[in-house]
C-alpha atoms as a PDB file:
ATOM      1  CA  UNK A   1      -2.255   6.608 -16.020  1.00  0.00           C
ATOM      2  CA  UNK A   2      -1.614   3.786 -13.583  1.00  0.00           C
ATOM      3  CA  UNK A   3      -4.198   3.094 -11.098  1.00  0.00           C
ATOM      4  CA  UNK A   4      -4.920   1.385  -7.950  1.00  0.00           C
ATOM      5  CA  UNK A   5      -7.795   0.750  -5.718  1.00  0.00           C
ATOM      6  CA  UNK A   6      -8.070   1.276  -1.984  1.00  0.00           C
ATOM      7  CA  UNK A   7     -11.151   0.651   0.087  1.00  0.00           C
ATOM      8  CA  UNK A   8     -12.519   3.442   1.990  1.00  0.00           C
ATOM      9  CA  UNK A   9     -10.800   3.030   5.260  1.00  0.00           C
ATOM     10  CA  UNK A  10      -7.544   2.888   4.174  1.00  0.00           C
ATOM     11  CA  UNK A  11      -7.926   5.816   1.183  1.00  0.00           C
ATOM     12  CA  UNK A  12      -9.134   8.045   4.678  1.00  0.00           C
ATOM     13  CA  UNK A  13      -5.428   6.967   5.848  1.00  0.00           C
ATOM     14  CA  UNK A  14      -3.865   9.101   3.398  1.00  0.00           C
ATOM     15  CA  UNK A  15      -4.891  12.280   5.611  1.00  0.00           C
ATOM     16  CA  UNK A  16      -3.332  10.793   8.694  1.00  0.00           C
ATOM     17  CA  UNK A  17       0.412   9.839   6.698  1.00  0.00           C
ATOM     18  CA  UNK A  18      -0.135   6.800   4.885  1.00  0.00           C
ATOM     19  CA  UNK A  19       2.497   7.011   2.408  1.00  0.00           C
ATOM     20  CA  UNK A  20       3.045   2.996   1.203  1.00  0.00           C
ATOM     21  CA  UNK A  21       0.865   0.486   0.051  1.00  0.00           C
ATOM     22  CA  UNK A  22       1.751  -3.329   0.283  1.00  0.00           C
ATOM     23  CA  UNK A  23      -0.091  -5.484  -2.581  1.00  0.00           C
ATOM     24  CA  UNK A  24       0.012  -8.841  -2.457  1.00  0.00           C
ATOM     25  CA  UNK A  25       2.072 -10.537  -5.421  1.00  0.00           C
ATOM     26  CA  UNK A  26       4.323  -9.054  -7.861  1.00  0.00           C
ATOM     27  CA  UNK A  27       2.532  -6.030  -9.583  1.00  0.00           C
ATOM     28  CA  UNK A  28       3.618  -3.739 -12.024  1.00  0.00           C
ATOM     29  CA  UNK A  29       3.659  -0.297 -10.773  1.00  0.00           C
ATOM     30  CA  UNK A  30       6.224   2.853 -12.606  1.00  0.00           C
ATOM     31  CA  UNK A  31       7.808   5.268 -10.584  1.00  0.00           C
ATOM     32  CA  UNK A  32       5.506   8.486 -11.761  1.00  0.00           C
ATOM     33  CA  UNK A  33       2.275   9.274 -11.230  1.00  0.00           C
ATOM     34  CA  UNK A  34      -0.441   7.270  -9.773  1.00  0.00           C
ATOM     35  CA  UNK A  35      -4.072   7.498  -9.730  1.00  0.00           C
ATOM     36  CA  UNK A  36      -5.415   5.968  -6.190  1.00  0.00           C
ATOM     37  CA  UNK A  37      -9.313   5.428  -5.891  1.00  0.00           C
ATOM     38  CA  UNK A  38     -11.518   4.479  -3.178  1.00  0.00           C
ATOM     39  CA  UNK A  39     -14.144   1.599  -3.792  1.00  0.00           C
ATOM     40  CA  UNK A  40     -17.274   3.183  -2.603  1.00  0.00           C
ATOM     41  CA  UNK A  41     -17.521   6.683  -2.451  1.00  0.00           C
ATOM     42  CA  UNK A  42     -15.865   7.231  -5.820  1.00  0.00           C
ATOM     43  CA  UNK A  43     -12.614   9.487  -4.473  1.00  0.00           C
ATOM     44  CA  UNK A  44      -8.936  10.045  -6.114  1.00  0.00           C
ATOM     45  CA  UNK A  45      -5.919  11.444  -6.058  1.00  0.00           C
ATOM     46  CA  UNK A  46      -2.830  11.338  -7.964  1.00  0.00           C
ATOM     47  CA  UNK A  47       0.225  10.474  -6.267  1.00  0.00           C
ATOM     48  CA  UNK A  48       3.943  10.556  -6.900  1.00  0.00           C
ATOM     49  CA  UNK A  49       5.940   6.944  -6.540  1.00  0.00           C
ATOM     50  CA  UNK A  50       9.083   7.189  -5.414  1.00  0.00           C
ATOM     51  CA  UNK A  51       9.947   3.317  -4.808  1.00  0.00           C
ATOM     52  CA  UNK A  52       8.751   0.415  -5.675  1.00  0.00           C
ATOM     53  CA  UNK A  53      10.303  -2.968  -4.447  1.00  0.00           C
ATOM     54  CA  UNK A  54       9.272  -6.560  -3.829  1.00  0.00           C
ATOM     55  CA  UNK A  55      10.007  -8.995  -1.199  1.00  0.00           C
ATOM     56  CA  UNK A  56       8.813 -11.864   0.879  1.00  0.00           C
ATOM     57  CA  UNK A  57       5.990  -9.946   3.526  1.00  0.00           C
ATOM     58  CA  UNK A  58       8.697 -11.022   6.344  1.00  0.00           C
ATOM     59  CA  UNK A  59      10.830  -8.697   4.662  1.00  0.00           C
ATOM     60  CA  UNK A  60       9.180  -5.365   4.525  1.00  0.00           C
ATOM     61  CA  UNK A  61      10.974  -2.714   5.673  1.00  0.00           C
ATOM     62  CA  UNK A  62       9.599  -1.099   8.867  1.00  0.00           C
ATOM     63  CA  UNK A  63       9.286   2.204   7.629  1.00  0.00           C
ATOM     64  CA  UNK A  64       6.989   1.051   5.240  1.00  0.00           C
ATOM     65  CA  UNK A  65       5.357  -1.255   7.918  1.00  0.00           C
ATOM     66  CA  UNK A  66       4.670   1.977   9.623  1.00  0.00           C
ATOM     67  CA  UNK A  67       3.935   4.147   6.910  1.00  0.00           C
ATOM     68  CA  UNK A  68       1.140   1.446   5.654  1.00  0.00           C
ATOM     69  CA  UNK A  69      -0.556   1.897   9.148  1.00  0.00           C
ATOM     70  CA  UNK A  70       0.671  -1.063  10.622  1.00  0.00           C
ATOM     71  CA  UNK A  71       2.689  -2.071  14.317  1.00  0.00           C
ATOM     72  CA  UNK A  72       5.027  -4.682  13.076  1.00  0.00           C
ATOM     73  CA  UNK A  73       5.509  -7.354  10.791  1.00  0.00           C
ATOM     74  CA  UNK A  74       3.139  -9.472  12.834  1.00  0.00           C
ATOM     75  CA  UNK A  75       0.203  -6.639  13.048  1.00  0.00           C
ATOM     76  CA  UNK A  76       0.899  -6.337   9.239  1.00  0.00           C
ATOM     77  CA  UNK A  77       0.042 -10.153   8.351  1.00  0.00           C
ATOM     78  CA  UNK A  78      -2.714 -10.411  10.644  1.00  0.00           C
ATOM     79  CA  UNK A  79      -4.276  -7.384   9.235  1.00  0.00           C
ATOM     80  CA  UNK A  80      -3.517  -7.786   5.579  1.00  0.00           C
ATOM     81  CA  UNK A  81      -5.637 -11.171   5.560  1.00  0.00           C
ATOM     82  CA  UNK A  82      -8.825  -8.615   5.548  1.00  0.00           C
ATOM     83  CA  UNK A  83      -7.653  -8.199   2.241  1.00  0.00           C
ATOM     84  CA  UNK A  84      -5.917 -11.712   1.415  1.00  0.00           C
ATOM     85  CA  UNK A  85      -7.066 -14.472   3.880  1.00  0.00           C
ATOM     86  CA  UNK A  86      -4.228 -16.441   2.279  1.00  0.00           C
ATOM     87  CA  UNK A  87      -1.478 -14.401   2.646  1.00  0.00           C
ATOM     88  CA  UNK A  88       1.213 -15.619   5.414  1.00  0.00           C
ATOM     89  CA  UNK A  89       5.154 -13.638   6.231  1.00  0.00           C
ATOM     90  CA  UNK A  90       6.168 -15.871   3.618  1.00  0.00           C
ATOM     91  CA  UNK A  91       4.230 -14.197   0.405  1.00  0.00           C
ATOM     92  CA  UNK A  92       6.075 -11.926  -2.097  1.00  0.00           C
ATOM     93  CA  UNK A  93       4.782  -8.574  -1.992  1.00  0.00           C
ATOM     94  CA  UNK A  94       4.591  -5.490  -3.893  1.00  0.00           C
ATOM     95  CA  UNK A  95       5.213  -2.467  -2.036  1.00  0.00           C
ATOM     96  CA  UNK A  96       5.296   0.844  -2.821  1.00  0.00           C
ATOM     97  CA  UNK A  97       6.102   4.179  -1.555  1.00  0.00           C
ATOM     98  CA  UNK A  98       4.853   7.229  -2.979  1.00  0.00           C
ATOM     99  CA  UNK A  99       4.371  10.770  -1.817  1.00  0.00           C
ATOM    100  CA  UNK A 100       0.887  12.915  -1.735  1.00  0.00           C
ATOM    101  CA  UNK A 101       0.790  15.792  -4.267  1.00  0.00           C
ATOM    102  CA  UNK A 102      -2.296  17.345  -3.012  1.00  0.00           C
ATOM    103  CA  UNK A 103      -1.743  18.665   0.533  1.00  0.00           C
END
């Protein structure tokens, strides 16, 4: 089964409607199943995706901005750099939407 990591913080999102992940760079990800696990405290759950798209960060739909726990394109950037302190409006992303299986 596909798999993806998610640090603790943002795996505890996924009780308050985080429903899309944003990954920098082009990543293979299926529509189907997917296994997410935290870093630290060893959690997971399986997941449905339902869309997976790429596009320059700039060009991220809002929903997803939203849905990913961020304000706006800006918030998104400036928060994402916890993750990739490169990482600018102007990086391809990965993003994808999936639904929770497990509520």
């Amino acid at each position: 089964m596909q798999k993806l990591t998610l640090y603790e913080d943002v795996f505890d999102a996924l009780d308050t409607g985080k429903t899309t992940t944003i990954r920098k760079g082009r990543i293979s990800i299926s529509l189907g199943e997917l296994l997410l696990q935290s870093t630290a405290l060893k959690r997971e759950e399986t997941v449905l995706v339902k869309m997976v798209y790429f596009c320059l960060l700039k060009d991220v739909m809002q929903d997803d901005i939203i849905n990913d726990g961020f304000d706006d394109h800006d918030d998104m950037s400036e928060k994402m750099k916890r993750f990739y302190p490169d990482i600018t409006l102007e990086t391809e992303v990965t993003v994808v939407r999936f639904i929770r299986l497990n509520l």
